[in-house]
Every structure is written in structure tokens, then in C-alpha cells.
N, C-alpha and C. Protein backbone atom coordinates (compact mmCIF):
# COMPACT_ATOMS: atom_id res chain seq x y z
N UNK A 1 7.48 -3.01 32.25
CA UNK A 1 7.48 -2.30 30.99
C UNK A 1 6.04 -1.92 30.64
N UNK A 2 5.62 -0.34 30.50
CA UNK A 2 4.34 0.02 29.93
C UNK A 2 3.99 -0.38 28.48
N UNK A 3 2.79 -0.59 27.95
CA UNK A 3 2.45 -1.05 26.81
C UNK A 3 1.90 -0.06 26.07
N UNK A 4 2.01 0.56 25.14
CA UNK A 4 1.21 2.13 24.60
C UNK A 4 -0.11 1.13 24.14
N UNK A 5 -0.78 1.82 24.47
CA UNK A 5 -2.51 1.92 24.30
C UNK A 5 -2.53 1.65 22.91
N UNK A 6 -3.59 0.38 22.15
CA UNK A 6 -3.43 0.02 20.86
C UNK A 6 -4.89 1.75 20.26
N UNK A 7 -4.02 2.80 19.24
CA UNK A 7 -4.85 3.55 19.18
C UNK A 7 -5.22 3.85 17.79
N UNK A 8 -6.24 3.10 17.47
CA UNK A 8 -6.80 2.99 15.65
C UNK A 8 -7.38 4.50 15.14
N UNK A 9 -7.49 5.15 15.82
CA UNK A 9 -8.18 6.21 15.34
C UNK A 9 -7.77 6.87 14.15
N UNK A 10 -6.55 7.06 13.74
CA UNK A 10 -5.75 7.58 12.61
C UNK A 10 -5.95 6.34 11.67
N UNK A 11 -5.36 4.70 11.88
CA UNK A 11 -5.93 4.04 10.33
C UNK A 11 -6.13 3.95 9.50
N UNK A 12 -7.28 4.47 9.73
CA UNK A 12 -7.70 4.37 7.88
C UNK A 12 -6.90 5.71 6.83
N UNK A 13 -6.33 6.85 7.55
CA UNK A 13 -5.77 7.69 6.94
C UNK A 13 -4.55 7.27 6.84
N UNK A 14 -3.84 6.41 7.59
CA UNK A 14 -2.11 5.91 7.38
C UNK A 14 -2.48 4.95 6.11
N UNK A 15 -3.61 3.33 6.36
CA UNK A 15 -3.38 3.08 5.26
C UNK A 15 -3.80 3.58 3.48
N UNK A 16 -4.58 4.19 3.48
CA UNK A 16 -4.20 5.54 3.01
C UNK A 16 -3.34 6.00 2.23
N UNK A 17 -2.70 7.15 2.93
CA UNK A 17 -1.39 7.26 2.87
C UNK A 17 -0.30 6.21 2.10
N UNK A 18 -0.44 4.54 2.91
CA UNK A 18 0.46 3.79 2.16
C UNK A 18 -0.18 3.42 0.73
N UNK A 19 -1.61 3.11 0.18
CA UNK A 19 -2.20 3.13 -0.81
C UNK A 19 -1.54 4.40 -1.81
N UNK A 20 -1.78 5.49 -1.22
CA UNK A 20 -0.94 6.17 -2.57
C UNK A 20 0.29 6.67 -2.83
N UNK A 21 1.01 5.97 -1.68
CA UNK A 21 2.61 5.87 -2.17
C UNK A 21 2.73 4.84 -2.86
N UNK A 22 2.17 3.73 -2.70
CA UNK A 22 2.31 2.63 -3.80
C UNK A 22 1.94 2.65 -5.17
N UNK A 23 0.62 3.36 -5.62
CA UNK A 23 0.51 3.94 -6.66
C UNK A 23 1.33 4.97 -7.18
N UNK A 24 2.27 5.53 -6.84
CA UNK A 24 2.88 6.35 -7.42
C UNK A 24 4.00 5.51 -7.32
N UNK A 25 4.57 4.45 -6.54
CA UNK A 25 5.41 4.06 -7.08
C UNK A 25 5.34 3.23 -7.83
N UNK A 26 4.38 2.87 -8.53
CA UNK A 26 3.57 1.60 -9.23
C UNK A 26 4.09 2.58 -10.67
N UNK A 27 3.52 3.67 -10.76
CA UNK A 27 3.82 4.68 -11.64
C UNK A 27 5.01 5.14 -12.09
N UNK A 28 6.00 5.34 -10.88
CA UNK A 28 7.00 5.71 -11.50
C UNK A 28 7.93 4.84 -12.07
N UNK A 29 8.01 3.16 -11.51
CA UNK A 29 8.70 2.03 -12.19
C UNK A 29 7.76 1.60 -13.79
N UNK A 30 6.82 2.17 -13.92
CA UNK A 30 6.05 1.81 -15.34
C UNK A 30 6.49 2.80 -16.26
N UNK A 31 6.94 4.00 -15.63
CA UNK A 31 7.43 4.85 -16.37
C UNK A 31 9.06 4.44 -16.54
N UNK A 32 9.59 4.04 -15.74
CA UNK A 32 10.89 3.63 -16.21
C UNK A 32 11.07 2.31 -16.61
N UNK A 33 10.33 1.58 -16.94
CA UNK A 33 10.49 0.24 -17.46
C UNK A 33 9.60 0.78 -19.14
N UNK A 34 9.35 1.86 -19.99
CA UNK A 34 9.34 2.33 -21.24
C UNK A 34 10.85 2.99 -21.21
N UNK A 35 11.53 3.47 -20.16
CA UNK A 35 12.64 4.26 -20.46
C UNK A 35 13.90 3.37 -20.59
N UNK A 36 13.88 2.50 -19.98
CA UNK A 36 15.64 1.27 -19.81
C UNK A 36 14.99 0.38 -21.03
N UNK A 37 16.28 0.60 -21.52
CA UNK A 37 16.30 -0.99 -22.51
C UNK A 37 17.18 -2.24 -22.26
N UNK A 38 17.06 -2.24 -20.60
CA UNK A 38 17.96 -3.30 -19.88
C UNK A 38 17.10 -4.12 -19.34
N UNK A 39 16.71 -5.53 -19.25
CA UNK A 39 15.82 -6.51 -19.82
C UNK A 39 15.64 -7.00 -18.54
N UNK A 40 16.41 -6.74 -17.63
CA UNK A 40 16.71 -7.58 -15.83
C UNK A 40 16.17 -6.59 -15.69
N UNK A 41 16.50 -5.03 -15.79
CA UNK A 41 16.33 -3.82 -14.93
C UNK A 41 14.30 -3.82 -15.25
N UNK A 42 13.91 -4.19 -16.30
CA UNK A 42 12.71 -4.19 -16.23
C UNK A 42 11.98 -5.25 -15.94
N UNK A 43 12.30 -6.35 -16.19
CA UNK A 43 11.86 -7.66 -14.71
C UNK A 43 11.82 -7.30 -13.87
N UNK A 44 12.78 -6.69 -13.44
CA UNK A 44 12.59 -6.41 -11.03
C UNK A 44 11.62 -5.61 -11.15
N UNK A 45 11.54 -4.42 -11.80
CA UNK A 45 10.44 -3.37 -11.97
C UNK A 45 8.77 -3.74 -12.24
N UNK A 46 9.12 -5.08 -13.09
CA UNK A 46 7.63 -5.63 -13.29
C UNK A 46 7.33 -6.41 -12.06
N UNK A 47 8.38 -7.25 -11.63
CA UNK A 47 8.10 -7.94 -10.60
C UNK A 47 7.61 -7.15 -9.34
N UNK A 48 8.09 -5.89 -9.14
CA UNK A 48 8.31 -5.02 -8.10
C UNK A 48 6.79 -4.50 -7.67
N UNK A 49 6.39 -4.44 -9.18
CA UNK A 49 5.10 -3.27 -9.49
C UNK A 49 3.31 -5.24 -9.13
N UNK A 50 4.41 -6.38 -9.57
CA UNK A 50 3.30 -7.32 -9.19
C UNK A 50 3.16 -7.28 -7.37
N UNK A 51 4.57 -7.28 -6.94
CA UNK A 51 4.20 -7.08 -5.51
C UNK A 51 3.20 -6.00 -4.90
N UNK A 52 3.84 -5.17 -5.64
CA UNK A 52 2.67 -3.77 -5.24
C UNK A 52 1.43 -4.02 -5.56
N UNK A 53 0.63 -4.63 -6.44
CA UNK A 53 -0.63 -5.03 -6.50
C UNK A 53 -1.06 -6.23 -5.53
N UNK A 54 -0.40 -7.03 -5.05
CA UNK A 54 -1.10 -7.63 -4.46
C UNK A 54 -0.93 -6.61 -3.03
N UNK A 55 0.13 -5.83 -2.58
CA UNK A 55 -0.01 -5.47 -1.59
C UNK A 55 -1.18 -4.31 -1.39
N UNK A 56 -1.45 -3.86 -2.58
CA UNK A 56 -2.51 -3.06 -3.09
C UNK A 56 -4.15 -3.70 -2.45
N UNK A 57 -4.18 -4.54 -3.05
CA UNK A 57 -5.56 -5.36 -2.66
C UNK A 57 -5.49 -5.96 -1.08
N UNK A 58 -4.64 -6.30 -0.28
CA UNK A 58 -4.54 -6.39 1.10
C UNK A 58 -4.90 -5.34 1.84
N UNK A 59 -4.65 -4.12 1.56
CA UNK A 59 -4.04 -2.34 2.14
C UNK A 59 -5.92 -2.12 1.83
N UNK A 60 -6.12 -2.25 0.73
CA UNK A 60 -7.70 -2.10 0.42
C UNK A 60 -8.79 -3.03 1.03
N UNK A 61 -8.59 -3.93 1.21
CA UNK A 61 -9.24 -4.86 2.18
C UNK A 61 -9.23 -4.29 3.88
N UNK A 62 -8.29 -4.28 4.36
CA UNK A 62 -7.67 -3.54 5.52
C UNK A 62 -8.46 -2.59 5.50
N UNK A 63 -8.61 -1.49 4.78
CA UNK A 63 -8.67 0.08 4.77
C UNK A 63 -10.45 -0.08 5.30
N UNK A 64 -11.20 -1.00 4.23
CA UNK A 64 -12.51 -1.23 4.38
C UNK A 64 -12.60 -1.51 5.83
N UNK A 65 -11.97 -2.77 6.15
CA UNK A 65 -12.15 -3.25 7.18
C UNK A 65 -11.87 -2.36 8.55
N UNK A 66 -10.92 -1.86 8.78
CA UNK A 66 -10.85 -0.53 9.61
C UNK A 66 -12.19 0.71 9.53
N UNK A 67 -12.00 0.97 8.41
CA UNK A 67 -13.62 2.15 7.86
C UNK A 67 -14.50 1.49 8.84
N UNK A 68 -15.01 -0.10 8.65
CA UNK A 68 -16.46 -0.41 9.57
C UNK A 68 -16.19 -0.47 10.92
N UNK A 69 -14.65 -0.58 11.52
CA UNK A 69 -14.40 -0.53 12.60
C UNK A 69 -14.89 0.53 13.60
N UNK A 70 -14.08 1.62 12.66
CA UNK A 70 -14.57 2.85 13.12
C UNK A 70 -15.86 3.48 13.21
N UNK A 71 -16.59 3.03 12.29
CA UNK A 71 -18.17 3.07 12.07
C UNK A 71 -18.67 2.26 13.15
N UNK A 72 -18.06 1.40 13.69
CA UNK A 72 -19.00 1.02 15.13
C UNK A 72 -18.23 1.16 15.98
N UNK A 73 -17.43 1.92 16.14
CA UNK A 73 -16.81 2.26 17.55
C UNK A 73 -15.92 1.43 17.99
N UNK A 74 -14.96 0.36 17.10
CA UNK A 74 -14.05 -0.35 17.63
C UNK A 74 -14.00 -1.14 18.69
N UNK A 75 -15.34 -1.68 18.11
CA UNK A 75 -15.82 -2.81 19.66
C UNK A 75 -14.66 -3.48 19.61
């Protein structure tokens, strides 16, 4: 079985990419947790939007950490 070549060059633009889908979905459950006045439906949404911050600060850590990668050539 061939192994595809591990290829970072794209990286920092995918995580990226996942950084501001999470902000917008960070956004759009903040916007619907002012709109439901259903008390569970805006728990999961708060809870939803705490996951997204911590996954937020991982994705940003990562992102840096890739950036210097690439800045030295992925020794």
C-alpha cells in the first residue's frame, strides 16, 4: 500500500479556512440564542459556541505554529 506524501504547504490556509467557519458559526448560534425563548435550545448553543472557543484557541496555536514551519522550510 502507497502512503501519499505528508504535504503542509496549503496549512496554514485550511486552518484558516476552519478559523472562520467557526466564527461565523460562533455568530450565527449567538444570533439565535437572542431569537429562541427555549431554555435547552440555548444551552446546547452556548455550550456549542464554548466548544468553539476552545477549538478556536487550538486552530490559532496550530495556525502560528505551521506559519514558523513554513518560514523555515519544514525541517
Amino acid at each position: 500500500m502507497k502512503h501519499n506524501p505528508d504535504d503542509r504547504r496549503d496549512n496554514v490556509e485550511k486552518i484558516q479556512r476552519n478559523i472562520t467557519s467557526t466564527i461565523r458559526n460562533m455568530e450565527a448560534a449567538e444570533e439565535m440564542m437572542t431569537k429562541t425563548d427555549d431554555k435547552k435550545t440555548e444551552n446546547n448553543l452556548a455550550d456549542k459556541n464554548d466548544q468553539r472557543r476552545k477549538a478556536l484557541k487550538s486552530m490559532r496555536k496550530e495556525i502560528k505554529d505551521e506559519a514558523t514551519d513554513r518560514e523555515r522550510g519544514y525541517d
